[in-house]
Protein backbone atom coordinates (compact mmCIF):
# COMPACT_ATOMS: atom_id res chain seq x y z
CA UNK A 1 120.15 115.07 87.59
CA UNK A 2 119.20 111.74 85.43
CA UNK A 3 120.15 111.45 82.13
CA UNK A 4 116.77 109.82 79.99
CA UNK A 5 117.93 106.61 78.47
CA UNK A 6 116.36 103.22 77.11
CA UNK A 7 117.20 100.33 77.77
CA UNK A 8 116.32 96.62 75.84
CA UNK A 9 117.98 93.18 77.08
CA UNK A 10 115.75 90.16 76.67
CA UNK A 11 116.91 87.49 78.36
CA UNK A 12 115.71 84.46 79.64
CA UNK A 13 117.29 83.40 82.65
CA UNK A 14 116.61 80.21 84.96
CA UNK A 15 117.54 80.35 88.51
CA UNK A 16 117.13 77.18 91.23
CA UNK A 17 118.48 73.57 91.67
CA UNK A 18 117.89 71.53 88.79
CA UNK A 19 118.11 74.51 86.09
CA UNK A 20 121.09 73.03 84.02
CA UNK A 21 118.67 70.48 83.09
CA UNK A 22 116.81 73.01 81.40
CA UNK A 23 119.72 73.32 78.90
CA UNK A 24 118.88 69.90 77.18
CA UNK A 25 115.58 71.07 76.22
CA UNK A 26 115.09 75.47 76.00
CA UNK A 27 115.71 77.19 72.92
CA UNK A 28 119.11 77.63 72.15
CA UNK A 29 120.59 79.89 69.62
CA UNK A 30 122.46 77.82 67.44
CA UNK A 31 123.65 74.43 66.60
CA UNK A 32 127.51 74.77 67.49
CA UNK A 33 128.70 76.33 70.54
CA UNK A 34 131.88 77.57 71.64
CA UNK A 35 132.26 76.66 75.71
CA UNK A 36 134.14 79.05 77.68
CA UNK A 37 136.09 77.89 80.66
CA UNK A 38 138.63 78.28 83.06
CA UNK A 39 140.43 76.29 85.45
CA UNK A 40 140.16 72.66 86.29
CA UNK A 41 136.98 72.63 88.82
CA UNK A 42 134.05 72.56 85.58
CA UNK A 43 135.86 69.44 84.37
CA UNK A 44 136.19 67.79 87.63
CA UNK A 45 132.96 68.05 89.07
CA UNK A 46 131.87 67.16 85.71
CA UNK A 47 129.68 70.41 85.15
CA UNK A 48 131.28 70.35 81.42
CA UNK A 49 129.92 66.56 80.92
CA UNK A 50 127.16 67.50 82.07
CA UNK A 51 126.62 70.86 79.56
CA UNK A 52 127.52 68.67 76.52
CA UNK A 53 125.46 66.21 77.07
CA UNK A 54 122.28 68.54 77.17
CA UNK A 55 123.58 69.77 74.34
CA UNK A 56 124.42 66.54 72.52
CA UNK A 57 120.47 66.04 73.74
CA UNK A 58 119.01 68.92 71.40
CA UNK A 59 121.88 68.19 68.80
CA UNK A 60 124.02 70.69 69.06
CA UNK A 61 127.82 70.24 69.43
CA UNK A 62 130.30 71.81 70.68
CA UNK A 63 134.28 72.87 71.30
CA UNK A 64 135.61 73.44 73.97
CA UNK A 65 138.35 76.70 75.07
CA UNK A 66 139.91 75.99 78.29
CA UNK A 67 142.28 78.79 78.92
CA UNK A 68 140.83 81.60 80.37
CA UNK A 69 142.57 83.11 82.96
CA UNK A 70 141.05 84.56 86.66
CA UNK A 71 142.35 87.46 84.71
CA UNK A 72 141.44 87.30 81.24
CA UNK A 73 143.52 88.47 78.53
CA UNK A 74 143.12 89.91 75.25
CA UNK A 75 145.47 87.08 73.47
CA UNK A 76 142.61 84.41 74.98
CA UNK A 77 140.23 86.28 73.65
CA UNK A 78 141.02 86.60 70.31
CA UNK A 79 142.62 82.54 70.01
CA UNK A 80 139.16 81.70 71.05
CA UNK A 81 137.43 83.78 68.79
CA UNK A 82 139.44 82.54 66.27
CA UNK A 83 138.67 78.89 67.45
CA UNK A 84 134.98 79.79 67.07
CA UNK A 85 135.62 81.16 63.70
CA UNK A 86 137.22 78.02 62.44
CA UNK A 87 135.24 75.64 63.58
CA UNK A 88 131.83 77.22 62.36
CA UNK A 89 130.28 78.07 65.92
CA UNK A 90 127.66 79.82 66.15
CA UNK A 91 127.35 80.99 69.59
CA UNK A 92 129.11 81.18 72.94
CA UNK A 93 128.71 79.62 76.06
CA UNK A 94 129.95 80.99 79.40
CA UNK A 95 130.66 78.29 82.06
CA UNK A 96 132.22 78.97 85.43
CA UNK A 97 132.59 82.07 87.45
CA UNK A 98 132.62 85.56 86.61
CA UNK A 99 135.88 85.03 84.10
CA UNK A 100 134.74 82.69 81.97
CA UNK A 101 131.79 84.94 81.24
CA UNK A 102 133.29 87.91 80.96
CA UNK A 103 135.49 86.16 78.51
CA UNK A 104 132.64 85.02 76.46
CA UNK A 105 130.98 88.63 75.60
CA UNK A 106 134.27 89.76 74.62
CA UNK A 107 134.79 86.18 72.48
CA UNK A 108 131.14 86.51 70.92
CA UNK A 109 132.16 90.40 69.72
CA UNK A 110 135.69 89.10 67.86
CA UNK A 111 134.30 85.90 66.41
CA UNK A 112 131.71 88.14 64.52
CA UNK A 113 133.99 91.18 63.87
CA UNK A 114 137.68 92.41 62.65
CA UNK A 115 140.56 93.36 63.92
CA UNK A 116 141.82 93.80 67.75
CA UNK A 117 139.64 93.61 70.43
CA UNK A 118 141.15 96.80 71.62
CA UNK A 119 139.79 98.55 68.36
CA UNK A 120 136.41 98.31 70.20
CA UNK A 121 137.23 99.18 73.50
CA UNK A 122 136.10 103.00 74.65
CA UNK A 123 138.53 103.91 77.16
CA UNK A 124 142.42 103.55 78.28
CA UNK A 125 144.31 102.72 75.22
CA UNK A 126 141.24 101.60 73.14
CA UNK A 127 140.40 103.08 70.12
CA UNK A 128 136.87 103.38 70.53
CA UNK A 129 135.67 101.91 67.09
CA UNK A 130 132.27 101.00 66.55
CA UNK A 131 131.09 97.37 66.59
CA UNK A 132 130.25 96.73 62.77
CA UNK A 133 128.65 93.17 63.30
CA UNK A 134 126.40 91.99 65.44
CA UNK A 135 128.38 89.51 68.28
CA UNK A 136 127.44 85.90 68.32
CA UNK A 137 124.46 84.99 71.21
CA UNK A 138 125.88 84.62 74.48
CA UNK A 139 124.66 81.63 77.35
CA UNK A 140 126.13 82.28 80.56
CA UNK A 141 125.55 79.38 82.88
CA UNK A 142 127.25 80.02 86.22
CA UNK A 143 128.69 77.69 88.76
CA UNK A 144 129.38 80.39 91.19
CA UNK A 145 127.05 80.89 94.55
């Protein structure tokens, strides 16, 4: 038996060789953006260059939080959100593999909101609090196959 739901996620997405260039001229959601990494490969095959220049194109800038773990933690997630906080970003941008933007969901919900990330979190030891703002936007751009 189905349970009725709805369900609303507008996205845009871009898919095909040549669609980071598409970065230096779509919409974006903000003019400072927090960049979400992990590991060393994104800086040395220059895919980070590469993202702030097409941002530096459209004007926005950008910081950069290289510590995210294959398995993220909750520490990383709140120094970064704290990062973004500080430094007046305005949204979040996943680069890498599946880590980094994992990492950047959570990081958009705690540089908007209170607290512990935990407080948020349903299950396990979470305390299942509601969300009270609305996370920062989220661009996930994905270096994986």
């Amino acid at each position: 038996m189905y349970q009725p739901f709805q369900f609303f996620m507008p996205a845009q997405i871009f898919f095909g060789a040549g669609s980071l260039d598409n970065l230096g001229s779509a919409p974006l959601p903000g003019a400072k953006a927090l960049i979400v990494i992990g590991g060393t490969s994104v800086k040395r095959l220059g895919y980070l260059d590469r993202v702030q220049a097409l941002l530096k194109k459209q004007g926005v800038e950008s910081v950069v939080f290289d510590k995210v773990q294959p398995n993220p933690v909750v520490e990383h997630v709140m120094e970064a959100a704290s990062l973004a906080r500080e430094t007046g970003c305005d949204f979040v941008i996943g680069l890498g593999g599946g880590s980094s933007m994992d990492s950047a969901k959570s990081i958009a919900v705690m540089a908007a909101n209170p607290g512990n990330y935990w407080d948020y979190i349903q299950g396990g030891s979470g305390k299942g609090l509601p969300i009270p703002n609305k996370p920062l936007p989220i661009v996930c751009i994905t270096t994986t196959a």
